[in-house]
Structures are given as C-alpha cells and as structure tokens.
C-alpha atoms as a PDB file:
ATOM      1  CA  UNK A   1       4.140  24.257  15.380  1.00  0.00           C
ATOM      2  CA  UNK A   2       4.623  20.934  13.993  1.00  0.00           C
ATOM      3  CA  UNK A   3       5.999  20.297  10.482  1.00  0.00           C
ATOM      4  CA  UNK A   4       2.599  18.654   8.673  1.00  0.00           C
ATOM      5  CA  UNK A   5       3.723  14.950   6.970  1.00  0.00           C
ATOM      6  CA  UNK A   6       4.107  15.843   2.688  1.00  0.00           C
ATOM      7  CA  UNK A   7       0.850  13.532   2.297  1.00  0.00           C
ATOM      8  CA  UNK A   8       0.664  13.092  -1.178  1.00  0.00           C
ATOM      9  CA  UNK A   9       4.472  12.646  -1.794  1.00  0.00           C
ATOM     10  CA  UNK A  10       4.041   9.647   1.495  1.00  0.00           C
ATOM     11  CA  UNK A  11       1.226   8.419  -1.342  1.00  0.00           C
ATOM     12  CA  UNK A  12       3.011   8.758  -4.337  1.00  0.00           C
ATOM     13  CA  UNK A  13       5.897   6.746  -2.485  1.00  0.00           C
ATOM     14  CA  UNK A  14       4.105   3.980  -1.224  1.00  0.00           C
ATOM     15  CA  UNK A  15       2.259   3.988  -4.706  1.00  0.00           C
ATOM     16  CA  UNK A  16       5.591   3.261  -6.397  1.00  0.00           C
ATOM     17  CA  UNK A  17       6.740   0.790  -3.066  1.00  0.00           C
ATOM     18  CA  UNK A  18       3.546  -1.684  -4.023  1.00  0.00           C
ATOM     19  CA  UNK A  19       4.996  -3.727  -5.954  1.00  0.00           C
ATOM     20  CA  UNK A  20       7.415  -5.103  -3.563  1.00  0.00           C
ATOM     21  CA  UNK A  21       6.201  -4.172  -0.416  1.00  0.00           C
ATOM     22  CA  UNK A  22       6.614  -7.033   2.414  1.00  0.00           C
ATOM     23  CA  UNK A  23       7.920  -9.519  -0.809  1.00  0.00           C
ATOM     24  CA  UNK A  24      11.772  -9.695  -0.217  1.00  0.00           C
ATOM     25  CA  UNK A  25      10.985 -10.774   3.120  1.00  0.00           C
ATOM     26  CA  UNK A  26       7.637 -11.296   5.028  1.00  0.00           C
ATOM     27  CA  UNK A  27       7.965  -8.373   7.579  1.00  0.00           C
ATOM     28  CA  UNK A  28       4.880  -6.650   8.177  1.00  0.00           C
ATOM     29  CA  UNK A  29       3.020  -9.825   7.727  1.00  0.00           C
ATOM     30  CA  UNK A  30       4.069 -11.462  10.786  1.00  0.00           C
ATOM     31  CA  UNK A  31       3.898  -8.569  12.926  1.00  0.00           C
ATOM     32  CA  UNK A  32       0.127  -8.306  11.673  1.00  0.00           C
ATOM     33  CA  UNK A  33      -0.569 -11.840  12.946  1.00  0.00           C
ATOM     34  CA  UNK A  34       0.558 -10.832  16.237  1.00  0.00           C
ATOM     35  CA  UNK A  35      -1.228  -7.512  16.611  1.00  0.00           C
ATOM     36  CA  UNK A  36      -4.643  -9.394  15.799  1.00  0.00           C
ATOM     37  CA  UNK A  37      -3.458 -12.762  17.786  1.00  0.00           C
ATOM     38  CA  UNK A  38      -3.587  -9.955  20.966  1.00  0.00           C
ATOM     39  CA  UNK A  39      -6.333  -7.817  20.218  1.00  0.00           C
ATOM     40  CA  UNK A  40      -8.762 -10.896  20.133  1.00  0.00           C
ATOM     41  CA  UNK A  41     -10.789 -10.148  17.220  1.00  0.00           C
ATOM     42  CA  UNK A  42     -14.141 -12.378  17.555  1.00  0.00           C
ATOM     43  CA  UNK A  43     -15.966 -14.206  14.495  1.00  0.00           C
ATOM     44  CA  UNK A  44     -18.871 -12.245  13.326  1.00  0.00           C
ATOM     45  CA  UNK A  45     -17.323  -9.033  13.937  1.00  0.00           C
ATOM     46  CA  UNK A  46     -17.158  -6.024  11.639  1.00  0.00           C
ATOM     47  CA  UNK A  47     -13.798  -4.496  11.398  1.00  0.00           C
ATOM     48  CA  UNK A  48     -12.208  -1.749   9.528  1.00  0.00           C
ATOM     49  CA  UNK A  49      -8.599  -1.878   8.905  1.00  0.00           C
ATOM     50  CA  UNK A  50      -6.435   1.666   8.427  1.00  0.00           C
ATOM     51  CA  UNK A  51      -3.812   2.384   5.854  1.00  0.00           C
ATOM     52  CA  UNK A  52      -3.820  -1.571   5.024  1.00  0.00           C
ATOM     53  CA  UNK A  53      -1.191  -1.861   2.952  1.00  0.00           C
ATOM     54  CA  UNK A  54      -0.768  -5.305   1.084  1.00  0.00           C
ATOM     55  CA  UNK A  55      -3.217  -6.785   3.990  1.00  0.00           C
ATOM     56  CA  UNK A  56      -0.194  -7.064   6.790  1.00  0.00           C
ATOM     57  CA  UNK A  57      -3.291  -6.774   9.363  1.00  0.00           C
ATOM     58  CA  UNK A  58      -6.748  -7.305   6.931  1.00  0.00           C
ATOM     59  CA  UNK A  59      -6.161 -10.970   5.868  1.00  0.00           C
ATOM     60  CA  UNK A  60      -5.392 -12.402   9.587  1.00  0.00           C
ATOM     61  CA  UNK A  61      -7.898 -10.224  10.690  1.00  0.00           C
ATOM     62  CA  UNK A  62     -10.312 -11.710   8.480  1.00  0.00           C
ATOM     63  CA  UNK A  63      -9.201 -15.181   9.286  1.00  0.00           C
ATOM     64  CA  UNK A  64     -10.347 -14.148  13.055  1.00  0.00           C
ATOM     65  CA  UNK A  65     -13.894 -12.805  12.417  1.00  0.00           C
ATOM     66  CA  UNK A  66     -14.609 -15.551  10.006  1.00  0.00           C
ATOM     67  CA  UNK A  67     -17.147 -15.828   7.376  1.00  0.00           C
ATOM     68  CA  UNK A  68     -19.742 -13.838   9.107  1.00  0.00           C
ATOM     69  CA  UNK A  69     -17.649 -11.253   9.892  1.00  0.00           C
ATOM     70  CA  UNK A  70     -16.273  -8.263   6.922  1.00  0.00           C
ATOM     71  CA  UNK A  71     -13.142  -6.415   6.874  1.00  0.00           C
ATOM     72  CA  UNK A  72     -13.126  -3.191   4.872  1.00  0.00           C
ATOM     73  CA  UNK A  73      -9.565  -2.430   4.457  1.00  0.00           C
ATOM     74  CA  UNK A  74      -8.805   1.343   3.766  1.00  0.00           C
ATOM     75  CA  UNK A  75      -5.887   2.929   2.522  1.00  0.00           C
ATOM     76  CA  UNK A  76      -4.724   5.823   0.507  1.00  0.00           C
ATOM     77  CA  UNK A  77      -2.916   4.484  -2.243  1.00  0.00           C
ATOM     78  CA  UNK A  78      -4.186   2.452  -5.272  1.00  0.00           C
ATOM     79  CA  UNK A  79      -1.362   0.687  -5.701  1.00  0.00           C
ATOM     80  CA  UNK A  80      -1.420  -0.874  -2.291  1.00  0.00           C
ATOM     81  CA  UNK A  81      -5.272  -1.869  -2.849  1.00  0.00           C
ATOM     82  CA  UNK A  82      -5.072  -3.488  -5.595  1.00  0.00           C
ATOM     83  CA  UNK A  83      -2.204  -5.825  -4.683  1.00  0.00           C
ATOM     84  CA  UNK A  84      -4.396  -6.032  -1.196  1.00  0.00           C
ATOM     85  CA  UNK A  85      -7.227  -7.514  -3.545  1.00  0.00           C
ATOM     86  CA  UNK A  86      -4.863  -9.828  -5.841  1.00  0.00           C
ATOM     87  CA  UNK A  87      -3.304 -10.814  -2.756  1.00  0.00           C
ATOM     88  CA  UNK A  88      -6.386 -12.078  -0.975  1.00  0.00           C
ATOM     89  CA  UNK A  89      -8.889 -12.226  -3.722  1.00  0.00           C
ATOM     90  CA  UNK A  90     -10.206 -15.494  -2.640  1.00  0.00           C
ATOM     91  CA  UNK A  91     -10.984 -14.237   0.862  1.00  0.00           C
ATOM     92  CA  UNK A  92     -14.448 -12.956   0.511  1.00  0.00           C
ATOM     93  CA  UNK A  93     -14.890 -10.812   3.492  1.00  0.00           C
ATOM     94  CA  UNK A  94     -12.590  -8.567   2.801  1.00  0.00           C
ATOM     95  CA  UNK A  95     -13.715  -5.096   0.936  1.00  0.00           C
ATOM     96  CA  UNK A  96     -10.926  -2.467  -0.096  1.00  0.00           C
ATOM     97  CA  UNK A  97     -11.860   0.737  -0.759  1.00  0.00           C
ATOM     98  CA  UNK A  98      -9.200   3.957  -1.173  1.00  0.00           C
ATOM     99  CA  UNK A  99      -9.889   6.408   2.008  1.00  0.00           C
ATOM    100  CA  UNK A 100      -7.980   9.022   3.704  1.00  0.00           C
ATOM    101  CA  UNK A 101      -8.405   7.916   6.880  1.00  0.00           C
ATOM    102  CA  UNK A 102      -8.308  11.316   8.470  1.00  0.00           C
ATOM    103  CA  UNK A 103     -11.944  11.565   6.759  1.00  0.00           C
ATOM    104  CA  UNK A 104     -13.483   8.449   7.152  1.00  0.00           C
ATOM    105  CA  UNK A 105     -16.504   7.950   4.953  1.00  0.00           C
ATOM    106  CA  UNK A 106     -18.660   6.151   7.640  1.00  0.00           C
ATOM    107  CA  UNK A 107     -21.596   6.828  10.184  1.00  0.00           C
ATOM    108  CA  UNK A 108     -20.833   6.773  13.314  1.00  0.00           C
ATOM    109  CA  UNK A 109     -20.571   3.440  15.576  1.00  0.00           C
ATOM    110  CA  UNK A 110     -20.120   1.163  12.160  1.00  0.00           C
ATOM    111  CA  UNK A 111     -17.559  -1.597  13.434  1.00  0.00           C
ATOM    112  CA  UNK A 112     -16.765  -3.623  15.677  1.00  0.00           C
ATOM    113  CA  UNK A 113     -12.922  -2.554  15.901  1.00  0.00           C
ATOM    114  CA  UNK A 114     -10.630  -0.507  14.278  1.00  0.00           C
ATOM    115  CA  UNK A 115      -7.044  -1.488  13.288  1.00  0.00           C
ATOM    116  CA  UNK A 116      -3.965   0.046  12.582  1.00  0.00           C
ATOM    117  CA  UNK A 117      -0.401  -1.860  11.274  1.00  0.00           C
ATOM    118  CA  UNK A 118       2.517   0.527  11.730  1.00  0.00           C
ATOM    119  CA  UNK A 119       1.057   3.786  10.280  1.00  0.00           C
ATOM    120  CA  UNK A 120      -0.576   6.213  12.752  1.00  0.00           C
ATOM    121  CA  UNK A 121       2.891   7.223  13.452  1.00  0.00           C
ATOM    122  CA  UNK A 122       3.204   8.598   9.487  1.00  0.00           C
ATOM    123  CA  UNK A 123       0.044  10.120   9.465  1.00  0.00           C
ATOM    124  CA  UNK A 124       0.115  13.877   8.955  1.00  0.00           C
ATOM    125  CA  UNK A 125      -2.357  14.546  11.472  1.00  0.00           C
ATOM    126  CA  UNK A 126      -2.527  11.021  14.105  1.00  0.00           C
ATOM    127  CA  UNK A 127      -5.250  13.246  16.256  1.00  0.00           C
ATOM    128  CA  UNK A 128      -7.510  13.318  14.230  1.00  0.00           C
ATOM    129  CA  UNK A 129      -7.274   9.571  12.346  1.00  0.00           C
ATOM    130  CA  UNK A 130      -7.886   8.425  16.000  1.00  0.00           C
ATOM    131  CA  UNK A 131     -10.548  10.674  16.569  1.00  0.00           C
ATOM    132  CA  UNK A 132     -12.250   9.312  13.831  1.00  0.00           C
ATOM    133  CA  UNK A 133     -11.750   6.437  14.641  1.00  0.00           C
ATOM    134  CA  UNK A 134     -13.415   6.860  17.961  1.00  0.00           C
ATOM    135  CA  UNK A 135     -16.640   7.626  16.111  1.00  0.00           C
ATOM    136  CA  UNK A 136     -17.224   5.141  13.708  1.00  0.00           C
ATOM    137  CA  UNK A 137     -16.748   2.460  16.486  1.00  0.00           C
ATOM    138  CA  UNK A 138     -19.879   1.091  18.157  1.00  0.00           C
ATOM    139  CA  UNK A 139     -19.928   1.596  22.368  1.00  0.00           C
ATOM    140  CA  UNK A 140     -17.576  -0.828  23.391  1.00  0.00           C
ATOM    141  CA  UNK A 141     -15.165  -1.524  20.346  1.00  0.00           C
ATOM    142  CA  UNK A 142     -11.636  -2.251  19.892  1.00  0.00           C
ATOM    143  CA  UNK A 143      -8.541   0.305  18.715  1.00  0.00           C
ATOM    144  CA  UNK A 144      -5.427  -1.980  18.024  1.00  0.00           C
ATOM    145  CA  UNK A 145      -2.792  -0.535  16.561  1.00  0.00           C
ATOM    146  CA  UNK A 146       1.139  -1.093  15.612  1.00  0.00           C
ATOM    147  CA  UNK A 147       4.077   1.574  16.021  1.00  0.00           C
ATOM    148  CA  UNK A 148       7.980   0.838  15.240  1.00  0.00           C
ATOM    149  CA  UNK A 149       9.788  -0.274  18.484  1.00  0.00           C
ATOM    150  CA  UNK A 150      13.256  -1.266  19.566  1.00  0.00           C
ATOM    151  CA  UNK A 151      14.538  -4.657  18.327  1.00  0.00           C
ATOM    152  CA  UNK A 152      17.352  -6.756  20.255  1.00  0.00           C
ATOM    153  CA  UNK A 153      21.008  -4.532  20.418  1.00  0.00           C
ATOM    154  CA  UNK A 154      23.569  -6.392  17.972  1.00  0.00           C
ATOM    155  CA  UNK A 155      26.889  -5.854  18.908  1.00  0.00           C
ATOM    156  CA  UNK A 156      28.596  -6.669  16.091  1.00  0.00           C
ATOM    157  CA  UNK A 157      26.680  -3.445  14.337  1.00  0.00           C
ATOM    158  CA  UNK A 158      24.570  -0.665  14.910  1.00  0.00           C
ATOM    159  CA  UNK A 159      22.388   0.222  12.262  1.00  0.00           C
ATOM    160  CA  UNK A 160      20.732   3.074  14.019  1.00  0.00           C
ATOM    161  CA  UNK A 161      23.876   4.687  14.995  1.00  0.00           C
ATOM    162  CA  UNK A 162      24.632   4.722  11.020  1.00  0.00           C
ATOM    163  CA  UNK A 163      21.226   6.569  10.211  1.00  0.00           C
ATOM    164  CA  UNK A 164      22.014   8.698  13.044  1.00  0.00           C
ATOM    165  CA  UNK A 165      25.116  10.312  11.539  1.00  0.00           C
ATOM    166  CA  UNK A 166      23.880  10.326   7.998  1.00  0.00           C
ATOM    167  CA  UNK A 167      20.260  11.982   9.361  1.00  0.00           C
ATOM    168  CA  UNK A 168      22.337  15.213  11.795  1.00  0.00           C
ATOM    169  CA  UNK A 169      24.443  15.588   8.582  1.00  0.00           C
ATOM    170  CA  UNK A 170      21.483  15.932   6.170  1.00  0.00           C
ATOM    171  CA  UNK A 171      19.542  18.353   9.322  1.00  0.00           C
ATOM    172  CA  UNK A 172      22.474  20.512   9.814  1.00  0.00           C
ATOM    173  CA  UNK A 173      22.587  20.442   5.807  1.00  0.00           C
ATOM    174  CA  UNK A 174      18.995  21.467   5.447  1.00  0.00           C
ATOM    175  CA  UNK A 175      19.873  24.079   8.136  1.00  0.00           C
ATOM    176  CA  UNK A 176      22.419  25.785   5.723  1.00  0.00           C
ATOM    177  CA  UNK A 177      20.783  25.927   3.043  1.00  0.00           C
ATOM    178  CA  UNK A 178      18.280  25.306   0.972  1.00  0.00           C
ATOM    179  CA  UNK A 179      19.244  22.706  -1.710  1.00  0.00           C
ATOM    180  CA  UNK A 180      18.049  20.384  -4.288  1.00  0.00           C
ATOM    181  CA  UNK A 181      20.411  18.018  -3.119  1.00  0.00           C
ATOM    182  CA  UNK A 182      18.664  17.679   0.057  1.00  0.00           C
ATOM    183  CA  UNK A 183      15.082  16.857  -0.358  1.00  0.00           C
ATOM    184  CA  UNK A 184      12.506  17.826   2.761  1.00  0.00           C
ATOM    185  CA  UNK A 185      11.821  14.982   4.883  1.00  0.00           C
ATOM    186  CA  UNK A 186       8.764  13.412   3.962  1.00  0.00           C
ATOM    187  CA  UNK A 187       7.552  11.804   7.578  1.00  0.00           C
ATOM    188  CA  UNK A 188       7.383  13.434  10.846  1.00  0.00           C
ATOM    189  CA  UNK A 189       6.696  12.548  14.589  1.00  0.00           C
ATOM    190  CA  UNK A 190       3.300  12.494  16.121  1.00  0.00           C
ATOM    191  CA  UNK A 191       3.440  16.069  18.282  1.00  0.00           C
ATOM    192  CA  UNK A 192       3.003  13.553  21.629  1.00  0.00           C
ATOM    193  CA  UNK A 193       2.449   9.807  22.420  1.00  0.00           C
ATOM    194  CA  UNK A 194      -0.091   7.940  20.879  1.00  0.00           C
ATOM    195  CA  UNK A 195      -1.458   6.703  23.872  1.00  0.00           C
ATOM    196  CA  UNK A 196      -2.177  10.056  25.356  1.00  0.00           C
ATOM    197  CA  UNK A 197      -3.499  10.687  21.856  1.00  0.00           C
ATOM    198  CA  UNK A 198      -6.287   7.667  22.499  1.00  0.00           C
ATOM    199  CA  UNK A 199      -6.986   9.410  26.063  1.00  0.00           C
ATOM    200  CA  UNK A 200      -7.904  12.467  24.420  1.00  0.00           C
ATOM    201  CA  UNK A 201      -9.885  11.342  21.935  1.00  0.00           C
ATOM    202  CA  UNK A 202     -12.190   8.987  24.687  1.00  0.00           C
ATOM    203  CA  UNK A 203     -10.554   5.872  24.274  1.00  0.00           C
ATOM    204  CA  UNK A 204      -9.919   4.349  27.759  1.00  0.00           C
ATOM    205  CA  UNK A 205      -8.355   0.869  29.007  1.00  0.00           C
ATOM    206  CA  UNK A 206      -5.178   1.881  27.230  1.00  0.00           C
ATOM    207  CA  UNK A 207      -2.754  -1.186  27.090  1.00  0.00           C
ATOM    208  CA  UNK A 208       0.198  -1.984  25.293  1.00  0.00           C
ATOM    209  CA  UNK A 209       3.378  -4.406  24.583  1.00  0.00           C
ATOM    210  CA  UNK A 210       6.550  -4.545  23.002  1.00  0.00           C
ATOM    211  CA  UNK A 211       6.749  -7.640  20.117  1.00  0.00           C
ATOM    212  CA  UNK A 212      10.470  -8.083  18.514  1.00  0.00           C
ATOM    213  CA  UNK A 213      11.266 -10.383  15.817  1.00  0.00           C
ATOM    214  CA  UNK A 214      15.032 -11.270  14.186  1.00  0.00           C
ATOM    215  CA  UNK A 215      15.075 -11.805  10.374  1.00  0.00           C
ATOM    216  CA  UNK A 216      17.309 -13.576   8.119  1.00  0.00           C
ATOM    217  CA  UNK A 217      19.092 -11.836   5.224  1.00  0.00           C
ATOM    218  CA  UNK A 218      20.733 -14.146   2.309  1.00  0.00           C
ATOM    219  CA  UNK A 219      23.662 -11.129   1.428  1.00  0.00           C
ATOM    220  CA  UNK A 220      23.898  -7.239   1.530  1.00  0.00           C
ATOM    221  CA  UNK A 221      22.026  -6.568  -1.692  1.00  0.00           C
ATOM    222  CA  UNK A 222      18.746  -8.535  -0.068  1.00  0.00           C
ATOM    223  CA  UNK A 223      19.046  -6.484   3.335  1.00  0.00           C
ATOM    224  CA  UNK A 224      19.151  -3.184   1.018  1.00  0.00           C
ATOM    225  CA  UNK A 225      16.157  -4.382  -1.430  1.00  0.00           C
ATOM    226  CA  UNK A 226      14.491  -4.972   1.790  1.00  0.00           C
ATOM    227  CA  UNK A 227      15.465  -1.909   3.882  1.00  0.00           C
ATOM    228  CA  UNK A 228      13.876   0.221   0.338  1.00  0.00           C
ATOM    229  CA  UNK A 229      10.540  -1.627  -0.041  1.00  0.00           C
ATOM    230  CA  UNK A 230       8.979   0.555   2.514  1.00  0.00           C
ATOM    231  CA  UNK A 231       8.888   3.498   4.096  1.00  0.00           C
ATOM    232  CA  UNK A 232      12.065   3.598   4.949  1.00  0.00           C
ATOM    233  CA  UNK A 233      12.695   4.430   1.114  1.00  0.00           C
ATOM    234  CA  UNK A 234      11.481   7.879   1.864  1.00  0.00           C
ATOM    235  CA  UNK A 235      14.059   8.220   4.438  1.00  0.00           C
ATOM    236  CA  UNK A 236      16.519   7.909   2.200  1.00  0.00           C
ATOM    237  CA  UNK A 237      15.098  10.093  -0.754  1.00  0.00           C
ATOM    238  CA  UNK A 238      15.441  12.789   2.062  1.00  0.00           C
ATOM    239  CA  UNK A 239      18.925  12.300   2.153  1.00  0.00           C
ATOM    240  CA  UNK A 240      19.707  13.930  -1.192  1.00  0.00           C
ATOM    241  CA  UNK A 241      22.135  12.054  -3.987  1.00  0.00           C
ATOM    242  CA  UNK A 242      25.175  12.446  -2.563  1.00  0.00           C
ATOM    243  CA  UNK A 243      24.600  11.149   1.383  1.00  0.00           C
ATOM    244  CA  UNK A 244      22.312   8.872   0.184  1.00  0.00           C
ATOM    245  CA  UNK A 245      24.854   7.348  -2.039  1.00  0.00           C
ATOM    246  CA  UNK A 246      27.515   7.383   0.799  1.00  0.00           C
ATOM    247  CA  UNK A 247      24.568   5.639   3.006  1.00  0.00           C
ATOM    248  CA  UNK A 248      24.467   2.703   1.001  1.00  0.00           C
ATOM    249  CA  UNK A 249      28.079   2.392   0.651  1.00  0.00           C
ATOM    250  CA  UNK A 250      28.504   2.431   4.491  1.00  0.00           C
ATOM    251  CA  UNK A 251      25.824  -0.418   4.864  1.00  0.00           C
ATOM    252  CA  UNK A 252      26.929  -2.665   2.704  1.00  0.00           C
ATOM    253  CA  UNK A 253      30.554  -2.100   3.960  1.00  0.00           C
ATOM    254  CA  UNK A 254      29.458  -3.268   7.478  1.00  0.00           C
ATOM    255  CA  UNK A 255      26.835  -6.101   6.366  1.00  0.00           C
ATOM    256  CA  UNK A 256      30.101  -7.489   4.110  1.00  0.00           C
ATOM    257  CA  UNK A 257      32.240  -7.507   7.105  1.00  0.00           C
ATOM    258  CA  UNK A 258      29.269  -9.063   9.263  1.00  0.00           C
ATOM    259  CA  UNK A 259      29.065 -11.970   6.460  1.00  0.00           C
ATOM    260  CA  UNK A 260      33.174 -12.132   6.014  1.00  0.00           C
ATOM    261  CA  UNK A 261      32.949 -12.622   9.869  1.00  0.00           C
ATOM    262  CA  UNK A 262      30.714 -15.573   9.238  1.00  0.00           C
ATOM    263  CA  UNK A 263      27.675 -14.755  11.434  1.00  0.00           C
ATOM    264  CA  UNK A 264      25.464 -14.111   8.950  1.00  0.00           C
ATOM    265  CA  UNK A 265      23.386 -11.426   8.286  1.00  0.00           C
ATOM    266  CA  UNK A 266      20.540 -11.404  11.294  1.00  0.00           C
ATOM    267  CA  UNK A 267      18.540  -7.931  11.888  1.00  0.00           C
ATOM    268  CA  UNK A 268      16.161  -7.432  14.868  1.00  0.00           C
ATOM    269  CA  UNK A 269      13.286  -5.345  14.345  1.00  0.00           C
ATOM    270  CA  UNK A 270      10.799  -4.629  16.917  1.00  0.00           C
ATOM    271  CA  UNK A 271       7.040  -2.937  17.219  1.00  0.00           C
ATOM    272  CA  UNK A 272       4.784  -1.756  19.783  1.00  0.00           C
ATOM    273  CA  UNK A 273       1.051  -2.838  20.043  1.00  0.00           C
ATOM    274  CA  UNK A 274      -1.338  -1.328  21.693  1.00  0.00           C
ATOM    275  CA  UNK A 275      -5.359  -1.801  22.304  1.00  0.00           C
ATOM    276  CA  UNK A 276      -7.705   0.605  23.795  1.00  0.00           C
ATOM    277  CA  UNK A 277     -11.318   0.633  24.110  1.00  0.00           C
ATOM    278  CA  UNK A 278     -14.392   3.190  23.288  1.00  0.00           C
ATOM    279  CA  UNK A 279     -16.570   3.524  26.418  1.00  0.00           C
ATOM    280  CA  UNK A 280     -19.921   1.462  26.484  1.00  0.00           C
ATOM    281  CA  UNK A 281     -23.429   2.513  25.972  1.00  0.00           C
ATOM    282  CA  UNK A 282     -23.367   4.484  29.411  1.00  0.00           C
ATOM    283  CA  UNK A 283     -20.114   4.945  29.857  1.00  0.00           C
ATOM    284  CA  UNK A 284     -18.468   8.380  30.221  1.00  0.00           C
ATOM    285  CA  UNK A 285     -13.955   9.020  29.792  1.00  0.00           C
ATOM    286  CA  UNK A 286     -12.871   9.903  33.605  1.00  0.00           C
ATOM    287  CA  UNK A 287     -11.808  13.513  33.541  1.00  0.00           C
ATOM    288  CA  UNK A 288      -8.446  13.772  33.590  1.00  0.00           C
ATOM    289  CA  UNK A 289      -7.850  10.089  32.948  1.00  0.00           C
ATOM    290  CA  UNK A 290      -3.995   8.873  31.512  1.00  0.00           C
ATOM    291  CA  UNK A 291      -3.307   5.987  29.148  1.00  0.00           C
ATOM    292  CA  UNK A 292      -4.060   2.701  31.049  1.00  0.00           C
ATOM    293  CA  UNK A 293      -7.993   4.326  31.792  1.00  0.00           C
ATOM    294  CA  UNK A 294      -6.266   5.608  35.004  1.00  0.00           C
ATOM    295  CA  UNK A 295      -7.438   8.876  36.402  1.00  0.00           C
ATOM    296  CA  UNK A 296      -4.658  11.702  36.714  1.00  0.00           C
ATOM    297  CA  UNK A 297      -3.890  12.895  40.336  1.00  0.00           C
ATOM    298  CA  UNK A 298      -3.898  16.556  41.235  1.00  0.00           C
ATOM    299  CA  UNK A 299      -0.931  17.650  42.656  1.00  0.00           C
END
C-alpha cells in the first residue's frame, strides 16, 4: 500500500514557508508563465487554479483570461492566500478561497480549465484531486499542470547525487529504528504516472513537455535560503538534526569551491508540463485508451 502524504504537517510547513516563498529568487513564477504561455488560456474564461501558492500560476493566468474572465485560486494554507491576495490585490479577477482540493467545493462543469503549478505530485491522494478535477470542468476544458523535471547536468557538481547519499542514509536509518532524530518523511510519490492518472480519470489528448531554466545565485548562503523556502524544507526536516546539519555543511562546502573556482554559482532546475482535455458534450474516453488519447492495443 502506499505511504499516505502527512497532510496537515505538508500545511503547517508551507504555512510557515509563506513568507518567503518564491522571494529569494523568482522560481516558481517563471515556470508559471510558461505553463499558462502553453496551455493557451483564452480571455473570458473561468479558471480555477490548485494549491496556488503565492499566485506562481493565478496572476499570469489572470493576465490571459482578462477582465472578463475570474480566477479562483485554491489552496490549503492561509498563509499562502493571503500573501496570494497582498501579492495581487490590485488584480480584480482573481478570488482566493482556502480548499482542499481533494474536495472541491464546486458543481460540476464550473470552469473553463483547471490548473496545477508543481503540486499534484505532493498531494496525498493525486487520484482523486484529478478526478475532481475532471468534474468541475465544463465538456471540453483544459487540465494543465506542472511536475519537477530534470534540469541541465553540471559537471562541476551534482546536487542530486548529494541528496542521494544523505536520503539512503536517513532510509536505512529509519529502517533501524525508530528515532526522534529521524523525522517521517513528509511527501511521497504518486503510486503511478500522472498521465495515466488523467487517462483514468477521462481526461484524453494527454500532452506534455519538458521546460528547464538555469538560475543565478549571489553566494552559498542565498542558494541555501533559497533551496529552504519551499518544499524542499520538508525534505530536510526529514533528515533529523544531525544529517541535516551534515547536509548543509556538504553544500556549502561544494557551492564555496564552485565560487573559489570562479564560475559562479549557476543551478538548473527543470519541470514538466502537461495539458489534457475533458471529452466534449458527446464525447465518450476510448476504452482502454493511454496518455496521448491513444487507444491501448491488445496483445
């Protein structure tokens, strides 16, 4: 069975990230111009954005449906929605409302299209967020959502391969023994690829792309204030004191030998978009059809 996502811890984390989420450097901002920039978001149209955030994906997305359009952006923490409405308080189409978007309080076929920056993947239960997502779009609407993908390989250092060795360490730790030094992990894996996910819950016309982006970091300590304004804070919570502690020393060991080397500190970062649609007034899902609306072929 799969280990269920500690919900109200994720909320109590991104309650205290608010603050400073996306402010050391504008991350998920960009990549939210991108994901609406490709879903093609109409004016007029009525959207409703999931887990919003500090409006990463709401305030383009209300740029794009204009002042006849409305974007209710949804999330779960308080925090987040109230720097959402400071943020973009003079952009009247834009509602904010605190949701969990596994129940969504909506009739069915309500918007135009449904968006998503970087969070299905986090959810405790991504089935059934993009189930309901399915209903509360009208015949015909827009999915478009974000998931973490691979940036460009560095060769001067491998950040991953560092999390790697500090996240077996703290799994065979957890393994041992049960600790308070070693605190459960707050986020897990979706139990199979979104994608499939949109299949089975209707969606059809299943496309998606790979976006990266390189960002500039003025010294170590900015990369690490970064690297814990999101969820990636959580991460290292789940480490427990001690790794966590030898974690940061690590880092900034190799981002001071990246600046000594004098090539700065650059970090690629990378996401994966992808846009599905809800069959039209009419319209049935193919049995057995695959991500891309494709039908499966008996063997």
């Amino acid at each position: 069975m799969r280990p269920v996502t500690d919900t109200e811890a994720v909320l109590r984390l991104f309650d205290e990230l608010a603050g400073e989420y996306d402010q050391h450097i504008p991350f998920f901002a960009p990549f939210g111009r991108d994901l609406v920039a490709w879903c093609g978001l109409r004016p007029g149209q009525r959207v409703l954005d999931i887990a919003a955030g500090r409006g990463a994906v709401a305030g383009p997305a209300a740029q794009a449906v204009g002042p006849r359009g409305a974007v209710l952006a949804i999330d779960g923490s308080p925090n987040m929605l109230r720097a959402l409405a400071r943020d973009f308080g003079d952009v009247p189409q834009i509602e904010t409302r605190e949701m969990d978007a596994h129940h969504l309080a909506f009739p069915d076929a309500s918007f135009d299209a449904v968006t998503c920056g970087l969070a299905f993947h986090i959810m405790a239960d991504p089935g059934q967020v993009i189930a309901e997502a399915h209903r509360v779009l009208r015949p015909g609407g827009l999915l478009a959502f974000s998931t973490p993908g691979p940036g460009k390989p560095d060769s001067r250092w491998d950040f991953d391969e560092l999390v790697r060795d500090v996240d077996e360490r703290a799994s065979e730790e957890r393994k041992r023994r049960s600790s308070e030094e070693t605190a459960p992990e707050l986020f897990t894996p979706p139990p199979r690829a979104l994608p499939e996910i949109c299949a089975a819950a209707g969606f059809t016309d299943v496309e998606q792309r790979t976006v990266q982006r390189s960002f500039d970091f003025r010294d170590p300590q900015h990369y690490w204030d970064f690297v814990m304004s999101h969820g990636f804070r959580g991460h290292v919570y789940s480490l427990g004191p001690q790794l966590a502690a030898e974690f940061r020393t690590r880092l900034f060991a190799a981002l001071e030998q990246l600046q000594a080397d004098g090539g700065g500190i650059t970090a690629s970062f990378g996401a994966v978009f992808a846009r599905a649609r809800k069959p039209g007034a009419g319209q049935t899902q193919p049995p057995n059809c695959q991500p891309g609306g494709k039908r499966a072929e008996r063997p």
